[in-house]
PDB file of N, CA and C in Angstrom:
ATOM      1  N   UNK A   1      15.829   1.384  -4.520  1.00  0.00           N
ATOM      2  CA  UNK A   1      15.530   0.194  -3.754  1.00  0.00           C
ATOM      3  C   UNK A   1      15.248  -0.958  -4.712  1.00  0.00           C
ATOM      4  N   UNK A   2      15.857  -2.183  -4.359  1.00  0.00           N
ATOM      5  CA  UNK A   2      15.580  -3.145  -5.489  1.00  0.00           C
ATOM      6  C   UNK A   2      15.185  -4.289  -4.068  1.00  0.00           C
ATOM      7  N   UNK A   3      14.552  -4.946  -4.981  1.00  0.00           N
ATOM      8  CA  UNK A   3      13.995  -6.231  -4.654  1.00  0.00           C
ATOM      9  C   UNK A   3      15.015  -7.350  -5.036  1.00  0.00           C
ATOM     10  N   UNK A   4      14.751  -8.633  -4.313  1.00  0.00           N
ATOM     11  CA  UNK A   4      16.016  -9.835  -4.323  1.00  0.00           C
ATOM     12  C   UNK A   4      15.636 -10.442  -5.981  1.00  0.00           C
ATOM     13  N   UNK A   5      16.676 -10.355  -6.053  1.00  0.00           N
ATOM     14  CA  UNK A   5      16.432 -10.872  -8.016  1.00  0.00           C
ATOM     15  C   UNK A   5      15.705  -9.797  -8.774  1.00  0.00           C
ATOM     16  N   UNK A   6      15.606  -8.522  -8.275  1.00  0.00           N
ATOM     17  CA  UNK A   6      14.757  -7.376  -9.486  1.00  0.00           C
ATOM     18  C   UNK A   6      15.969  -6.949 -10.342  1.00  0.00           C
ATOM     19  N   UNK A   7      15.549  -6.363 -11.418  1.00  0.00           N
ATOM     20  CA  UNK A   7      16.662  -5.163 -11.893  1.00  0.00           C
ATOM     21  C   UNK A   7      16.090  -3.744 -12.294  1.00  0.00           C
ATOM     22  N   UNK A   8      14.835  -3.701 -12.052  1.00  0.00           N
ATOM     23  CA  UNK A   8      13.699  -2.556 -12.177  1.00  0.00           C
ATOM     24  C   UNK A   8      14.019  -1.756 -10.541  1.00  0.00           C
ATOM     25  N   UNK A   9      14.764  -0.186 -10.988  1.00  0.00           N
ATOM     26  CA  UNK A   9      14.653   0.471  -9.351  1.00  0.00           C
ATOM     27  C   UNK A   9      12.608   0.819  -8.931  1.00  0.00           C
ATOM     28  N   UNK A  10      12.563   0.764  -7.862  1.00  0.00           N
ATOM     29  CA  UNK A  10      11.822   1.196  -7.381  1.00  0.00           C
ATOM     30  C   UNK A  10      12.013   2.106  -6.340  1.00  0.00           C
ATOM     31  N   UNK A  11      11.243   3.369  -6.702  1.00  0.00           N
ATOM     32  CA  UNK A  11      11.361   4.696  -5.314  1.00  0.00           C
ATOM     33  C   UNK A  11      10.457   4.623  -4.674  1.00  0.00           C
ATOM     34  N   UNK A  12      11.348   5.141  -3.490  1.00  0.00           N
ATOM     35  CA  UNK A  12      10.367   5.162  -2.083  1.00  0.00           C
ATOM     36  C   UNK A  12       9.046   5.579  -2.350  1.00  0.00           C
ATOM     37  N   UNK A  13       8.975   6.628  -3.025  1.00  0.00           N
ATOM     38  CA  UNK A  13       8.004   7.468  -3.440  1.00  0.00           C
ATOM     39  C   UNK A  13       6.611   6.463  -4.439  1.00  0.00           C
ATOM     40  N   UNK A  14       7.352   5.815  -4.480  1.00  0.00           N
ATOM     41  CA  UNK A  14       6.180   4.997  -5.490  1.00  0.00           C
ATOM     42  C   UNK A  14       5.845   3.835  -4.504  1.00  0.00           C
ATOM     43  N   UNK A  15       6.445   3.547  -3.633  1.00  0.00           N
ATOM     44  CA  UNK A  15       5.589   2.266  -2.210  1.00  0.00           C
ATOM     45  C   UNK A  15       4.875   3.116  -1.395  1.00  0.00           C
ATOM     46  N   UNK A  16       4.943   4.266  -1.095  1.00  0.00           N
ATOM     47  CA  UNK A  16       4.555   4.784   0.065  1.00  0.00           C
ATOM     48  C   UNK A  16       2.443   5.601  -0.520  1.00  0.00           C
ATOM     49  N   UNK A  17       1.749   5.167   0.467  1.00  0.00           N
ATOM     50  CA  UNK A  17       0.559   5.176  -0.043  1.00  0.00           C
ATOM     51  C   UNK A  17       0.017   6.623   0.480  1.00  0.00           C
ATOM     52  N   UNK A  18      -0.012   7.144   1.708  1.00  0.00           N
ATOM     53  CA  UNK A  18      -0.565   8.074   2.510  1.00  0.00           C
ATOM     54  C   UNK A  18       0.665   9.082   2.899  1.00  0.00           C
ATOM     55  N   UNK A  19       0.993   9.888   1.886  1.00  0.00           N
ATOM     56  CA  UNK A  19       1.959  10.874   2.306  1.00  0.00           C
ATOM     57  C   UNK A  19       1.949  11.794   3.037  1.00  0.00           C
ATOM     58  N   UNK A  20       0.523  12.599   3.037  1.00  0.00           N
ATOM     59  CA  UNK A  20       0.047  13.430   3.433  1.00  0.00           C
ATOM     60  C   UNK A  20      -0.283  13.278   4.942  1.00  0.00           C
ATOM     61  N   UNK A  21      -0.846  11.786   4.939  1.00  0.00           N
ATOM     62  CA  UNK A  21      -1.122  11.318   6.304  1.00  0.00           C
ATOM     63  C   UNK A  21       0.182  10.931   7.276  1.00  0.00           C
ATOM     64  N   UNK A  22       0.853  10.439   6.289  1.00  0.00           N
ATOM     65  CA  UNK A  22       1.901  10.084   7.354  1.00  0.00           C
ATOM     66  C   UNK A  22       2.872  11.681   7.670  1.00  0.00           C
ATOM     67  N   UNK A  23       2.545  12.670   7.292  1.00  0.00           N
ATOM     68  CA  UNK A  23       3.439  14.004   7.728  1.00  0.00           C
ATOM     69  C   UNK A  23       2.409  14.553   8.630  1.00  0.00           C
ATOM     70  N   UNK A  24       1.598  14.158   8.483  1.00  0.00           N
ATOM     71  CA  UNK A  24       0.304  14.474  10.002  1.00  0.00           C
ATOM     72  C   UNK A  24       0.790  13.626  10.962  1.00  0.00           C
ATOM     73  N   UNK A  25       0.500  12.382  10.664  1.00  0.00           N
ATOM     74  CA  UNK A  25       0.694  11.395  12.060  1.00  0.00           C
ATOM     75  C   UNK A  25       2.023  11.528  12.615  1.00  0.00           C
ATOM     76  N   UNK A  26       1.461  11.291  14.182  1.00  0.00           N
ATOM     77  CA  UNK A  26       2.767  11.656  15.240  1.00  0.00           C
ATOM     78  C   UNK A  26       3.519   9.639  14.974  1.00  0.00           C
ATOM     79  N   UNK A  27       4.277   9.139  14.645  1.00  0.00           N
ATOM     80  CA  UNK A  27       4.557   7.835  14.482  1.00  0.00           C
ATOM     81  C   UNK A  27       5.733   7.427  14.831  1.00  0.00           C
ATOM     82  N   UNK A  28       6.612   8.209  15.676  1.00  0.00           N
ATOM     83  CA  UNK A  28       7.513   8.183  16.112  1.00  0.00           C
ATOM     84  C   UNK A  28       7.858   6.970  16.716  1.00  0.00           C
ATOM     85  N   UNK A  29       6.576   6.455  17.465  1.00  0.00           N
ATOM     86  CA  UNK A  29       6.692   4.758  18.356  1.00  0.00           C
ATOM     87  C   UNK A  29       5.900   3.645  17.387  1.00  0.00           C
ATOM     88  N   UNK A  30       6.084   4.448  15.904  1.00  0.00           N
ATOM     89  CA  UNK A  30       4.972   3.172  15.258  1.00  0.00           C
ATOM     90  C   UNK A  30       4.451   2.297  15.800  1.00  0.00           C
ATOM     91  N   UNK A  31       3.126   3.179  16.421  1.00  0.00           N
ATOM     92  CA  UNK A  31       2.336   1.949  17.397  1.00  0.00           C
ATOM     93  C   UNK A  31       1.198   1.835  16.771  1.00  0.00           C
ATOM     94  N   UNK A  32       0.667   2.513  15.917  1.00  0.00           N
ATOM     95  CA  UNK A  32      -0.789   2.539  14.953  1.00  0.00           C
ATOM     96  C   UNK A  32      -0.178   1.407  13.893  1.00  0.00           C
ATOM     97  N   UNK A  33      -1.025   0.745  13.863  1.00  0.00           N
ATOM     98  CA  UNK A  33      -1.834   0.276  12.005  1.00  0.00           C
ATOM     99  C   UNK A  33      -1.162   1.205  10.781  1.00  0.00           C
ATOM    100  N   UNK A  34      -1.963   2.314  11.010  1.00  0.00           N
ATOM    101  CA  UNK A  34      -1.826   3.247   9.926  1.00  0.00           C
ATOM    102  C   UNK A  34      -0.480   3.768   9.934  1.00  0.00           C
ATOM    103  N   UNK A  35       0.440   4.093  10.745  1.00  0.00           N
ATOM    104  CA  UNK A  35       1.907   3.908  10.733  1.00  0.00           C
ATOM    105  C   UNK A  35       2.418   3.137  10.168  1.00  0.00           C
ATOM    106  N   UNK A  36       2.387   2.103  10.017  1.00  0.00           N
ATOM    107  CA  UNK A  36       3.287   1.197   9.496  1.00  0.00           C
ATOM    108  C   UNK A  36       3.004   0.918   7.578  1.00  0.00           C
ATOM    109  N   UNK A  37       2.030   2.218   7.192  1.00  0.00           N
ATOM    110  CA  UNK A  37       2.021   2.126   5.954  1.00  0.00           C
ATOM    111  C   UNK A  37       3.230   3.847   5.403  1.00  0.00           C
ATOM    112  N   UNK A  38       3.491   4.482   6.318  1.00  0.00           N
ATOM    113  CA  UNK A  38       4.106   5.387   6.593  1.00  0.00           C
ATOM    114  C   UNK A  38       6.038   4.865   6.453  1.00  0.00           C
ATOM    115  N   UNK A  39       6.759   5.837   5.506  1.00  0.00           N
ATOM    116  CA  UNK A  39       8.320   4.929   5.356  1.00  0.00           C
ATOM    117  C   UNK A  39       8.769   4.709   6.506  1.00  0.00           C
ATOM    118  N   UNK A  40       9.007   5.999   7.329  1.00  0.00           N
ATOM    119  CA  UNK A  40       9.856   5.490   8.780  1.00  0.00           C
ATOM    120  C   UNK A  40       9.683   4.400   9.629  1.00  0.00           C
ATOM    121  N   UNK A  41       8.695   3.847   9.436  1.00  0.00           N
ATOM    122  CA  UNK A  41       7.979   2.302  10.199  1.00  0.00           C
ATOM    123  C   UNK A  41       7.615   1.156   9.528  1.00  0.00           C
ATOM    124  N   UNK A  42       8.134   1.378   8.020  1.00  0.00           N
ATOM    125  CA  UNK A  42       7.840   0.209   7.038  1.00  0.00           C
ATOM    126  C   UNK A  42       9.508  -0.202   7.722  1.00  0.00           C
ATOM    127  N   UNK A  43       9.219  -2.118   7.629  1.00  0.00           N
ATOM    128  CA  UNK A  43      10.168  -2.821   8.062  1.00  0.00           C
ATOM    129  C   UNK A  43      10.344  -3.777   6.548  1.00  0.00           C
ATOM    130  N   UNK A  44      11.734  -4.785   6.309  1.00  0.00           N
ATOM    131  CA  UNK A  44      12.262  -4.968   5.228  1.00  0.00           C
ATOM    132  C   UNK A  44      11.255  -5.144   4.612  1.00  0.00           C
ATOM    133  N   UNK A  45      10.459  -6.472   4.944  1.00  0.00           N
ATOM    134  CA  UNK A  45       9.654  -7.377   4.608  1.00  0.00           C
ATOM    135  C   UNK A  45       7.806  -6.402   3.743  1.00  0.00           C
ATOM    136  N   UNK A  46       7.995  -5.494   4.424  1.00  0.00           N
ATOM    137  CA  UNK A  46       6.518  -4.812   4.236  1.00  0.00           C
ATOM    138  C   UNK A  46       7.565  -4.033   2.860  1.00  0.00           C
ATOM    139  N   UNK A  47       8.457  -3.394   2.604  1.00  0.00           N
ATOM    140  CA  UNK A  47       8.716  -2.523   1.671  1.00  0.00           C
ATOM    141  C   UNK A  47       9.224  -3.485   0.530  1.00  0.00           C
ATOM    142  N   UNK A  48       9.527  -4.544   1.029  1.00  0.00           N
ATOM    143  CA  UNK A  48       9.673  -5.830  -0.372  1.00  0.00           C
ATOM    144  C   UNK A  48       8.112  -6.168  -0.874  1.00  0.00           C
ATOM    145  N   UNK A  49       6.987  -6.493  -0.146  1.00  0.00           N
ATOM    146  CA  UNK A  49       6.039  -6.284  -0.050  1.00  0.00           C
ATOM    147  C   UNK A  49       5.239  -5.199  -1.282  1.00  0.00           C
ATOM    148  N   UNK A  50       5.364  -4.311  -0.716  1.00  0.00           N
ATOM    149  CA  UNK A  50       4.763  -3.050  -1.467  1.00  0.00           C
ATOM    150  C   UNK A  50       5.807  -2.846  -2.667  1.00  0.00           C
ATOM    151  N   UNK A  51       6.870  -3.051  -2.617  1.00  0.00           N
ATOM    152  CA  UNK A  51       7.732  -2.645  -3.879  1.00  0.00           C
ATOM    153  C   UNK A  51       7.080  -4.038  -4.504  1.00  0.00           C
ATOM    154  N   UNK A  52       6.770  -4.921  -4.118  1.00  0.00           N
ATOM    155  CA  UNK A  52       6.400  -6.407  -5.487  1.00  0.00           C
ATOM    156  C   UNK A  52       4.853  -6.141  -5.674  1.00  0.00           C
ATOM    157  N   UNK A  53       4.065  -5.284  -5.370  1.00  0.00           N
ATOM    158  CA  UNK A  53       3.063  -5.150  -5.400  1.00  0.00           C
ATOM    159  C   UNK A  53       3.121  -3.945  -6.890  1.00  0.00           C
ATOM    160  N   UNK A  54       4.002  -3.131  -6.051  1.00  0.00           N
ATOM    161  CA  UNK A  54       3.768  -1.935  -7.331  1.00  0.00           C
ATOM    162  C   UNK A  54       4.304  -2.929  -8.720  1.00  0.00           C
ATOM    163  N   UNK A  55       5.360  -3.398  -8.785  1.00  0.00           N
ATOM    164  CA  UNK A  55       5.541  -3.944  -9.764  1.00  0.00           C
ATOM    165  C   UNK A  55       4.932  -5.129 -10.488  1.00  0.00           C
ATOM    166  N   UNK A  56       3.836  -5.583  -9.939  1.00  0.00           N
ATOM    167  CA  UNK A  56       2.735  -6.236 -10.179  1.00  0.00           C
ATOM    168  C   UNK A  56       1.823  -5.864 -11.345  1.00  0.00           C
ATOM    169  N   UNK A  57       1.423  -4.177 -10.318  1.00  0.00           N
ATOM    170  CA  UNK A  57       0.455  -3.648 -11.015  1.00  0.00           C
ATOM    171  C   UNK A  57       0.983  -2.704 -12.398  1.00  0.00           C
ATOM    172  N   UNK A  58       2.479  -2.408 -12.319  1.00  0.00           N
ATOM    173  CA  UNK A  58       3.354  -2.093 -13.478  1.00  0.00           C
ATOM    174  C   UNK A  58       2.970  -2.462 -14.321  1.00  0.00           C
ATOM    175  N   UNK A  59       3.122  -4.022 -14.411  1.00  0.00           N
ATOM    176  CA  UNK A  59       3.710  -5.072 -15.133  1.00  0.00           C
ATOM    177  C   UNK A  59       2.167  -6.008 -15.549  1.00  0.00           C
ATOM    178  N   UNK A  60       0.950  -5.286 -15.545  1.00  0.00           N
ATOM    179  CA  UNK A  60      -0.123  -6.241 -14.933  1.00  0.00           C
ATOM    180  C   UNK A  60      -0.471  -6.163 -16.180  1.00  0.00           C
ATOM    181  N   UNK A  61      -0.195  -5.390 -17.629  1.00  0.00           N
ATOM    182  CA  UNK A  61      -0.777  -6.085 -19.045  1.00  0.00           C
ATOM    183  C   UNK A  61      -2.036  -6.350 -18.776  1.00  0.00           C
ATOM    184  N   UNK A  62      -2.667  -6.596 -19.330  1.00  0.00           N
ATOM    185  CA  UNK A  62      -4.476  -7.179 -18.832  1.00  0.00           C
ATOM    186  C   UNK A  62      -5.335  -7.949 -18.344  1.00  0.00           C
ATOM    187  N   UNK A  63      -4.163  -7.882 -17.032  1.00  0.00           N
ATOM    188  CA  UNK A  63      -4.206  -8.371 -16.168  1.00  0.00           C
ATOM    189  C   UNK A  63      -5.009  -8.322 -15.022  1.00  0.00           C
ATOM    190  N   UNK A  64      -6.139  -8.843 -13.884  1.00  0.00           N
ATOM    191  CA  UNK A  64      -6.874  -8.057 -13.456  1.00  0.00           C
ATOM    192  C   UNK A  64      -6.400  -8.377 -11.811  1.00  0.00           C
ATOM    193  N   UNK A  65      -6.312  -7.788 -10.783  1.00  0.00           N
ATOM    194  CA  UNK A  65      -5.970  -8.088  -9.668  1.00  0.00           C
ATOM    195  C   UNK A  65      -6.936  -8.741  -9.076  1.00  0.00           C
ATOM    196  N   UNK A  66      -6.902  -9.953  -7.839  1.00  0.00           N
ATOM    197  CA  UNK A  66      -8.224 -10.513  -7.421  1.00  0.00           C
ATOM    198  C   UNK A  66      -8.430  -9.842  -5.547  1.00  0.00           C
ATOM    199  N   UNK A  67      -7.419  -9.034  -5.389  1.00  0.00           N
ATOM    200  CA  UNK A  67      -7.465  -8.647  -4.102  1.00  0.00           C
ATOM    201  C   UNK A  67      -6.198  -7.699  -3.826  1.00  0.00           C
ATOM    202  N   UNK A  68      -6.810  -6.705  -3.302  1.00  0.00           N
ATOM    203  CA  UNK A  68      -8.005  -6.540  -2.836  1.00  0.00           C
ATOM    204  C   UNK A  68      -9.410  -6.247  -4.311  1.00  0.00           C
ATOM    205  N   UNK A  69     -10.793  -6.468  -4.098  1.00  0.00           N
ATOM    206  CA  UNK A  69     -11.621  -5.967  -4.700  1.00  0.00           C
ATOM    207  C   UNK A  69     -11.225  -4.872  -5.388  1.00  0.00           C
ATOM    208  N   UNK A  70     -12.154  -4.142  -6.641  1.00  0.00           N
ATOM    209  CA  UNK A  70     -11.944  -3.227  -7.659  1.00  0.00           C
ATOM    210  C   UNK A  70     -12.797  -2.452  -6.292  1.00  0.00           C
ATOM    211  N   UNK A  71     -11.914  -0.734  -5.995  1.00  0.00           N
ATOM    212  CA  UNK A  71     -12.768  -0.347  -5.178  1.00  0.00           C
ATOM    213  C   UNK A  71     -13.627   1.044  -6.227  1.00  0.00           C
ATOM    214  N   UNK A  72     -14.500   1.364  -5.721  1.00  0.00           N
ATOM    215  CA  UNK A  72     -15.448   2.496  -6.060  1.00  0.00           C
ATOM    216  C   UNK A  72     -14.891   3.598  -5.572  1.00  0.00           C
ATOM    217  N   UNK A  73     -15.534   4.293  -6.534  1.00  0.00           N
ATOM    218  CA  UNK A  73     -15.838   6.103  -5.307  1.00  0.00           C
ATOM    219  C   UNK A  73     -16.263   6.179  -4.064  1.00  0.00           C
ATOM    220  N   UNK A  74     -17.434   5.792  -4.400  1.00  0.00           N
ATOM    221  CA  UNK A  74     -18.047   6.026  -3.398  1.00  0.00           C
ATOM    222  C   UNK A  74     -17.993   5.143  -1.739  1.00  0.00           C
ATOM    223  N   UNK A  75     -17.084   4.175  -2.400  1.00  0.00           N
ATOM    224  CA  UNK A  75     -16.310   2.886  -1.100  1.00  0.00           C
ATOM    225  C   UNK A  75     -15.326   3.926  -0.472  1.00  0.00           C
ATOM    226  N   UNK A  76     -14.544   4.488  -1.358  1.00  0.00           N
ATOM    227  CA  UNK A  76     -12.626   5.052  -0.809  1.00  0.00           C
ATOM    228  C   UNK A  76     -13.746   6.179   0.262  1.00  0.00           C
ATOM    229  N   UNK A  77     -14.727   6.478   0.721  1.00  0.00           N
ATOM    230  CA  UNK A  77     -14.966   7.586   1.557  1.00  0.00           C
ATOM    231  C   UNK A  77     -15.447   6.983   2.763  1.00  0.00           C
ATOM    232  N   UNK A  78     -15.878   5.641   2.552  1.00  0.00           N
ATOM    233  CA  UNK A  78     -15.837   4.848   3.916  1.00  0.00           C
ATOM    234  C   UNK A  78     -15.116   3.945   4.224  1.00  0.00           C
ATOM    235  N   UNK A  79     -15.169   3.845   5.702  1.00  0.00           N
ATOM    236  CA  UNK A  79     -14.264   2.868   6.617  1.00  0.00           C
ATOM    237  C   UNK A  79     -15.082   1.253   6.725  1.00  0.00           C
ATOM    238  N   UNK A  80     -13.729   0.210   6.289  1.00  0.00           N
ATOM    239  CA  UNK A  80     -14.354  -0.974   6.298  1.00  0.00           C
ATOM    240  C   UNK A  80     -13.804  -1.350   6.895  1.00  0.00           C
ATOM    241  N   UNK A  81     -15.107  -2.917   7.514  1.00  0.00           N
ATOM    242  CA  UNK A  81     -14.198  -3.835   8.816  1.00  0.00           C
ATOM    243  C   UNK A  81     -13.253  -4.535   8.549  1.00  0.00           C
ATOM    244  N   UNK A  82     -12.139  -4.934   8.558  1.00  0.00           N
ATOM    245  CA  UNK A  82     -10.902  -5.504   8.033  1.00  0.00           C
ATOM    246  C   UNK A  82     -10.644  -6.480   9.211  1.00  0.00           C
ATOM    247  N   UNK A  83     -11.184  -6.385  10.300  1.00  0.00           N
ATOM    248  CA  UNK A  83     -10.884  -7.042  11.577  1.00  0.00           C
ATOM    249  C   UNK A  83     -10.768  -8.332  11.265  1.00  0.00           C
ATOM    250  N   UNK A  84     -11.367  -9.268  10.308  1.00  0.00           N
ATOM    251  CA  UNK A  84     -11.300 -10.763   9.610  1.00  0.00           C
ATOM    252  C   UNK A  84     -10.121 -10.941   9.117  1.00  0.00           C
ATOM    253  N   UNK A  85      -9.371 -10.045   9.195  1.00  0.00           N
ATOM    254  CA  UNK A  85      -7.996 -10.426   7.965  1.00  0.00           C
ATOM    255  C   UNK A  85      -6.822 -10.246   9.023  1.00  0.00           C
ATOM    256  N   UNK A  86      -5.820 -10.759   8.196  1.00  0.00           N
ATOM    257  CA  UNK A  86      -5.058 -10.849   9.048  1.00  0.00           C
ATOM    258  C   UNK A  86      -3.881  -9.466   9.034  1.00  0.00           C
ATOM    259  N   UNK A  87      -2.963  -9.054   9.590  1.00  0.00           N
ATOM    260  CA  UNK A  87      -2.295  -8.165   9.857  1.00  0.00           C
ATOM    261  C   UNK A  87      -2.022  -7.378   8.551  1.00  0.00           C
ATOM    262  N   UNK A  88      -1.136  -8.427   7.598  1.00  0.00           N
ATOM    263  CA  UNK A  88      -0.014  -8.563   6.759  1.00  0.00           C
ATOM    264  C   UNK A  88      -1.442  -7.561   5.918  1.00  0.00           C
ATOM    265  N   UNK A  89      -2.704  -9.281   5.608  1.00  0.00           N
ATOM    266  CA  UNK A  89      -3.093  -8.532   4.963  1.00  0.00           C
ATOM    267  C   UNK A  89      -4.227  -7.299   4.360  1.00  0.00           C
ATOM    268  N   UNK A  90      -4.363  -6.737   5.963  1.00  0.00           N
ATOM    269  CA  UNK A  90      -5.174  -5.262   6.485  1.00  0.00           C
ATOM    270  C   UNK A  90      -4.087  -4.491   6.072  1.00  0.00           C
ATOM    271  N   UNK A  91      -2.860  -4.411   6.279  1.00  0.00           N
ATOM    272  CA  UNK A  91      -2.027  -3.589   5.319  1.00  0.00           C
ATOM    273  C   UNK A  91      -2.188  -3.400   4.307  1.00  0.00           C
ATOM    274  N   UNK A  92      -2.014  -4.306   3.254  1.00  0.00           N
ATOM    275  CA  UNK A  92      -2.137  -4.454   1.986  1.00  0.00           C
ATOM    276  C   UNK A  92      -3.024  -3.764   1.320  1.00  0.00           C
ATOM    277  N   UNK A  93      -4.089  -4.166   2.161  1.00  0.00           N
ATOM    278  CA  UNK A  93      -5.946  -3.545   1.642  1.00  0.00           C
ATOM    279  C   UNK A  93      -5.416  -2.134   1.661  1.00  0.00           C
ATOM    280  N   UNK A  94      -5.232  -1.582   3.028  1.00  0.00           N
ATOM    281  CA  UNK A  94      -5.166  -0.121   3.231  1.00  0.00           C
ATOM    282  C   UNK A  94      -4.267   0.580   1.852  1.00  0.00           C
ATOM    283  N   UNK A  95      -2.714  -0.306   1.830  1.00  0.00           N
ATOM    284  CA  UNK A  95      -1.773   0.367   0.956  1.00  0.00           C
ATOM    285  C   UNK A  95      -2.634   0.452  -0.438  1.00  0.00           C
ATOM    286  N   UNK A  96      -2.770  -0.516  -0.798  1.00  0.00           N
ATOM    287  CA  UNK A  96      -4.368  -0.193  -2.312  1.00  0.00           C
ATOM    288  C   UNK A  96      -5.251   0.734  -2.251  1.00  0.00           C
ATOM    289  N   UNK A  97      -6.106   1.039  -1.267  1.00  0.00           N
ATOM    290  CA  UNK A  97      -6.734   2.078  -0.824  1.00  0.00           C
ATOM    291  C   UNK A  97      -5.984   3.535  -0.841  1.00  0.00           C
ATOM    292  N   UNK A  98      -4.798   3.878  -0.336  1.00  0.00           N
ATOM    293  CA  UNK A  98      -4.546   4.509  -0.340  1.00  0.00           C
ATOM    294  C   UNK A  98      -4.140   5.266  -1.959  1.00  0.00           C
ATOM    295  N   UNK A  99      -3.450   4.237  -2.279  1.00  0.00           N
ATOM    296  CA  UNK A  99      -2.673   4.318  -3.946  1.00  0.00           C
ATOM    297  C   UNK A  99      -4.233   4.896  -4.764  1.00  0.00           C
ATOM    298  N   UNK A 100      -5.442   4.166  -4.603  1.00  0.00           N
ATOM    299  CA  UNK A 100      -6.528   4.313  -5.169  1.00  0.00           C
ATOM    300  C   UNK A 100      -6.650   5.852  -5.293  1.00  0.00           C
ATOM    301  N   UNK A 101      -6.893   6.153  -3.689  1.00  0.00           N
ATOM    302  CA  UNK A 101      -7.404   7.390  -3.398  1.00  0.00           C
ATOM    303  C   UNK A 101      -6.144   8.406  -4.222  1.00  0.00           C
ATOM    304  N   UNK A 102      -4.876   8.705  -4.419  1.00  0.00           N
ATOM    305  CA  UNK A 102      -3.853   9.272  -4.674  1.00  0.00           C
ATOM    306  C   UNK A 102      -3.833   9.179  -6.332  1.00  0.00           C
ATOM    307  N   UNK A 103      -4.596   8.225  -6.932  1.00  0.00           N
ATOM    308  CA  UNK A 103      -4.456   7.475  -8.962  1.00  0.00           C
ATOM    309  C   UNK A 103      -5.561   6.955  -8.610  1.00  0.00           C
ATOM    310  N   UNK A 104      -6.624   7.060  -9.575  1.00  0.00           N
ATOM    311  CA  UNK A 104      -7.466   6.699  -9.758  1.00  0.00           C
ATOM    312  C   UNK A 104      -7.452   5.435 -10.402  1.00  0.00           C
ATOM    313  N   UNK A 105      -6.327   5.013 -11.095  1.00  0.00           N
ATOM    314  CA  UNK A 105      -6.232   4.367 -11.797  1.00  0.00           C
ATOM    315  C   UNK A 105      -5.740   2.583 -11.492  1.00  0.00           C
ATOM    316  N   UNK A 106      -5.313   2.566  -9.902  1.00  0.00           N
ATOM    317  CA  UNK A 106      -5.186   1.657  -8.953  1.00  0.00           C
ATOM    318  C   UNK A 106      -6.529   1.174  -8.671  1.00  0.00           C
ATOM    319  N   UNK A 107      -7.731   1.946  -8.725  1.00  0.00           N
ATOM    320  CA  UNK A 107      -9.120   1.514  -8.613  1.00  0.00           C
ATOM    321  C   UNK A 107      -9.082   0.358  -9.025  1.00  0.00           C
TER     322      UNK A 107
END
């Protein structure tokens, strides 16, 4: 999968945050939130998205991200209100979260 003007491939396997979760979840009508971080319900725009994200953090040299927040341990085991944000970017948060929880090193 390439991005418009990339020449770096990116695999599915490296956008997708909750693998485990999404072979649990029933998502067939991607009607959840949490579906749509799942491949079968990522649409163009969200997997251009997450593919420019990973290559962000690739490419991030010492570099520090400003968002979402550096998360903790002891944060990735609770649920936060995200309800203030907007769609696009309650995704985003989650897809970081997830990557976190999966590499520690996304922390």
């Amino acid at each position: 999968m390439f991005s418009k003007g990339d020449s770096m491939a990116v695999s599915t396997k490296n956008i997708v945050a909750y693998p485990e979760k999404c072979a649990r979840l029933n998502c067939d009508l991607c009607d959840s939130e949490d579906c749509l971080l799942c491949k079968p319900c990522m649409d163009r725009d969200t997997k251009v998205q997450f593919t420019n994200a990973y290559r962000e953090y690739i490419d991030r040299h010492d570099c520090k991200r400003v968002f979402p927040p550096k998360f903790n341990p002891n944060f990735l085991n609770n649920s936060e209100d995200l309800s203030s944000y907007s769609p696009k970017t309650r995704l985003m948060y989650k897809w970081f979260k997830g990557k976190c929880i999966a590499d520690t090193e996304w922390c």
